[in-house]
C-alpha atoms as a PDB file:
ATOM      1  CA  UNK A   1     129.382  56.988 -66.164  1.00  0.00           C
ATOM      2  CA  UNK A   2     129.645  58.783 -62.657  1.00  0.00           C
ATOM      3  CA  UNK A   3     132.675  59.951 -61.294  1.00  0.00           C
ATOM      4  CA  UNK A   4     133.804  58.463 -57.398  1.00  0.00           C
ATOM      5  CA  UNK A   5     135.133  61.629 -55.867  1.00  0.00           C
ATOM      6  CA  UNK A   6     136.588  59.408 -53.183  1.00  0.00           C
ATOM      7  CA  UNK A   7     138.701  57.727 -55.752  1.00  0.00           C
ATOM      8  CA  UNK A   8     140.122  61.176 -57.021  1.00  0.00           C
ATOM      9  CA  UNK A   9     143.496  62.062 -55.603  1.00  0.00           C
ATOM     10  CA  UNK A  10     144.991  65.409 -54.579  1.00  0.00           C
ATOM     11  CA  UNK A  11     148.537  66.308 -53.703  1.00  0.00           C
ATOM     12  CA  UNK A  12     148.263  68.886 -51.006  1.00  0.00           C
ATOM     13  CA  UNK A  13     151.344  70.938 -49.955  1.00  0.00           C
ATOM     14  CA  UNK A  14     152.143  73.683 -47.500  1.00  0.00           C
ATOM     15  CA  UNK A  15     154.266  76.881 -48.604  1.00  0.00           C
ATOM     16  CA  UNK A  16     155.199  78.151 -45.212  1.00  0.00           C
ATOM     17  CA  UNK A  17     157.907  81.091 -47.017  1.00  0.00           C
ATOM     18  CA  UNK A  18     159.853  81.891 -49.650  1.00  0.00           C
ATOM     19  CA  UNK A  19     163.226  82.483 -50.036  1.00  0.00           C
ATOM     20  CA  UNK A  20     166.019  83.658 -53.672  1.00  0.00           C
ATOM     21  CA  UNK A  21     168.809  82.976 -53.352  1.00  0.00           C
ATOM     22  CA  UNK A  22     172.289  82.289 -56.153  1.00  0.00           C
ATOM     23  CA  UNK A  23     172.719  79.540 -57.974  1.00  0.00           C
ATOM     24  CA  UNK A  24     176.225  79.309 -56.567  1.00  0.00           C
ATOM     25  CA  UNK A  25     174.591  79.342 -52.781  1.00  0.00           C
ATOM     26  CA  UNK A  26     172.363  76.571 -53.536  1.00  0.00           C
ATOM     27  CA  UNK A  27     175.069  74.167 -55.484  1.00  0.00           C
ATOM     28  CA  UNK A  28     177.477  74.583 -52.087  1.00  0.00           C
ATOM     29  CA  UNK A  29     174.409  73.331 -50.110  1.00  0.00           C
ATOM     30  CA  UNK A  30     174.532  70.049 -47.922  1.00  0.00           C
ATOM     31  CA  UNK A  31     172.784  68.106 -45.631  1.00  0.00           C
ATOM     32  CA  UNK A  32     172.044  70.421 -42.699  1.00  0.00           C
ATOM     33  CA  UNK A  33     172.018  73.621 -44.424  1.00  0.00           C
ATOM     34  CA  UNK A  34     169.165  76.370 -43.419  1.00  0.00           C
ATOM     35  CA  UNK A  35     167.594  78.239 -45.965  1.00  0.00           C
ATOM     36  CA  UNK A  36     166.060  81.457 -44.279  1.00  0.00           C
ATOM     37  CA  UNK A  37     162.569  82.090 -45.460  1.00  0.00           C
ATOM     38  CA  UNK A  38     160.688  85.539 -46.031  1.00  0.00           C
ATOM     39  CA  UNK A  39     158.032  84.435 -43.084  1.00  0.00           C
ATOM     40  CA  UNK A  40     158.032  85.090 -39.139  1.00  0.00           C
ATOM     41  CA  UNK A  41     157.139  81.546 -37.351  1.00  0.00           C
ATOM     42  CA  UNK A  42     153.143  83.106 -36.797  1.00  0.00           C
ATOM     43  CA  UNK A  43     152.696  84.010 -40.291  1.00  0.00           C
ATOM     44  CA  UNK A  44     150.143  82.345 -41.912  1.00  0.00           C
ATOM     45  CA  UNK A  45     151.319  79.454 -44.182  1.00  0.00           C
ATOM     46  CA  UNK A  46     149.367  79.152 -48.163  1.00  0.00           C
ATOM     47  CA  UNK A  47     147.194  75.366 -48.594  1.00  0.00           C
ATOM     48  CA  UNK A  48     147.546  74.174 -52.397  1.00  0.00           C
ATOM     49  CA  UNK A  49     145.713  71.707 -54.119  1.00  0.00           C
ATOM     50  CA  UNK A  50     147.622  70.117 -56.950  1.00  0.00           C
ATOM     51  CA  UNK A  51     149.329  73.736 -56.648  1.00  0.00           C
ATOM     52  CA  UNK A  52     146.772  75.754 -56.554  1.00  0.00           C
ATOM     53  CA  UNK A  53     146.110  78.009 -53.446  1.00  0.00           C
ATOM     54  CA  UNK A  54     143.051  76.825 -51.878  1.00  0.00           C
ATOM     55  CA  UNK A  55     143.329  77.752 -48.067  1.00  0.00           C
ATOM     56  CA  UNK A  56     145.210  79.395 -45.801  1.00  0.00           C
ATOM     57  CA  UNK A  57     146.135  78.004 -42.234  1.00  0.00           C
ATOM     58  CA  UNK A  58     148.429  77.886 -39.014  1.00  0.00           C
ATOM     59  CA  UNK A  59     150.942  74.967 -38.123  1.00  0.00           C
ATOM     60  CA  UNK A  60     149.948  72.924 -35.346  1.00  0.00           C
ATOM     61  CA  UNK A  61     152.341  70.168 -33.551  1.00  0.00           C
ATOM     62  CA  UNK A  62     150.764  67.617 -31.889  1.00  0.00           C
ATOM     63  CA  UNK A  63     153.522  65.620 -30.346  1.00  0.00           C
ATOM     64  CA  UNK A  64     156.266  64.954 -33.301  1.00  0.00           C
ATOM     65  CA  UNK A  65     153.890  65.453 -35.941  1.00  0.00           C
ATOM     66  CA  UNK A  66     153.585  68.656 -37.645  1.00  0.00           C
ATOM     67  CA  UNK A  67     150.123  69.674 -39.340  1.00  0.00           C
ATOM     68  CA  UNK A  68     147.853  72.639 -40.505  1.00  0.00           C
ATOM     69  CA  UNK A  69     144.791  74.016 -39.141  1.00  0.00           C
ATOM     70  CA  UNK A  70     142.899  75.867 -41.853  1.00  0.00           C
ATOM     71  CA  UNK A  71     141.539  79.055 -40.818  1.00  0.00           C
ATOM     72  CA  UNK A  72     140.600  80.035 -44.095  1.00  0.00           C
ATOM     73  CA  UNK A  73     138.944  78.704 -47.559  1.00  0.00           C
ATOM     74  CA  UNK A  74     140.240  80.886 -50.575  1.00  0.00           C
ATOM     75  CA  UNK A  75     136.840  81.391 -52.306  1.00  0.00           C
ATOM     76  CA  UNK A  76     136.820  80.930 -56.627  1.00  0.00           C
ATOM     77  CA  UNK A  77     139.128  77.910 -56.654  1.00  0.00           C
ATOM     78  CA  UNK A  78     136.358  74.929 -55.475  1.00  0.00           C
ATOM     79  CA  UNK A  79     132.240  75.160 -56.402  1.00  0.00           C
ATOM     80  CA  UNK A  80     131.106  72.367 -54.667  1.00  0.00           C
END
């Protein structure tokens, strides 16, 4: 039986800092709050795949939609 890779699905997300902070901070948090990351706003931001680091890219607006150009393939993760 062959596999469809189009019917495979992938859960991509973007890690564009990181932040620690207390427990105590996080409980008092509410809508609005800002967490400050470790990151400047040109830093690179990490691709995952299923949470694995696959890429690396740069966020890109295009009108009110927020995306990620990758500039970079992390070699090792995919052997296609």
């Amino acid at each position: 039986m062959a596999l469809n890779i189009d019917s495979v699905k992938v859960e991509i997300s973007v890690v564009l800092g990181r932040s620690v902070i207390p427990m105590h901070q996080l409980l008092r948090m509410g809508r609005g709050a800002v967490i400050e990351l470790d990151s400047k706003q040109d830093d690179p931001v990490l691709v995952l795949a299923n949470d694995r680091p696959v890429a690396r890219g740069e966020i890109v607006l295009h009108g009110d939609k927020i995306g990620v150009s990758v500039t970079e393939i992390i070699k090792g993760y995919y052997q296609i």
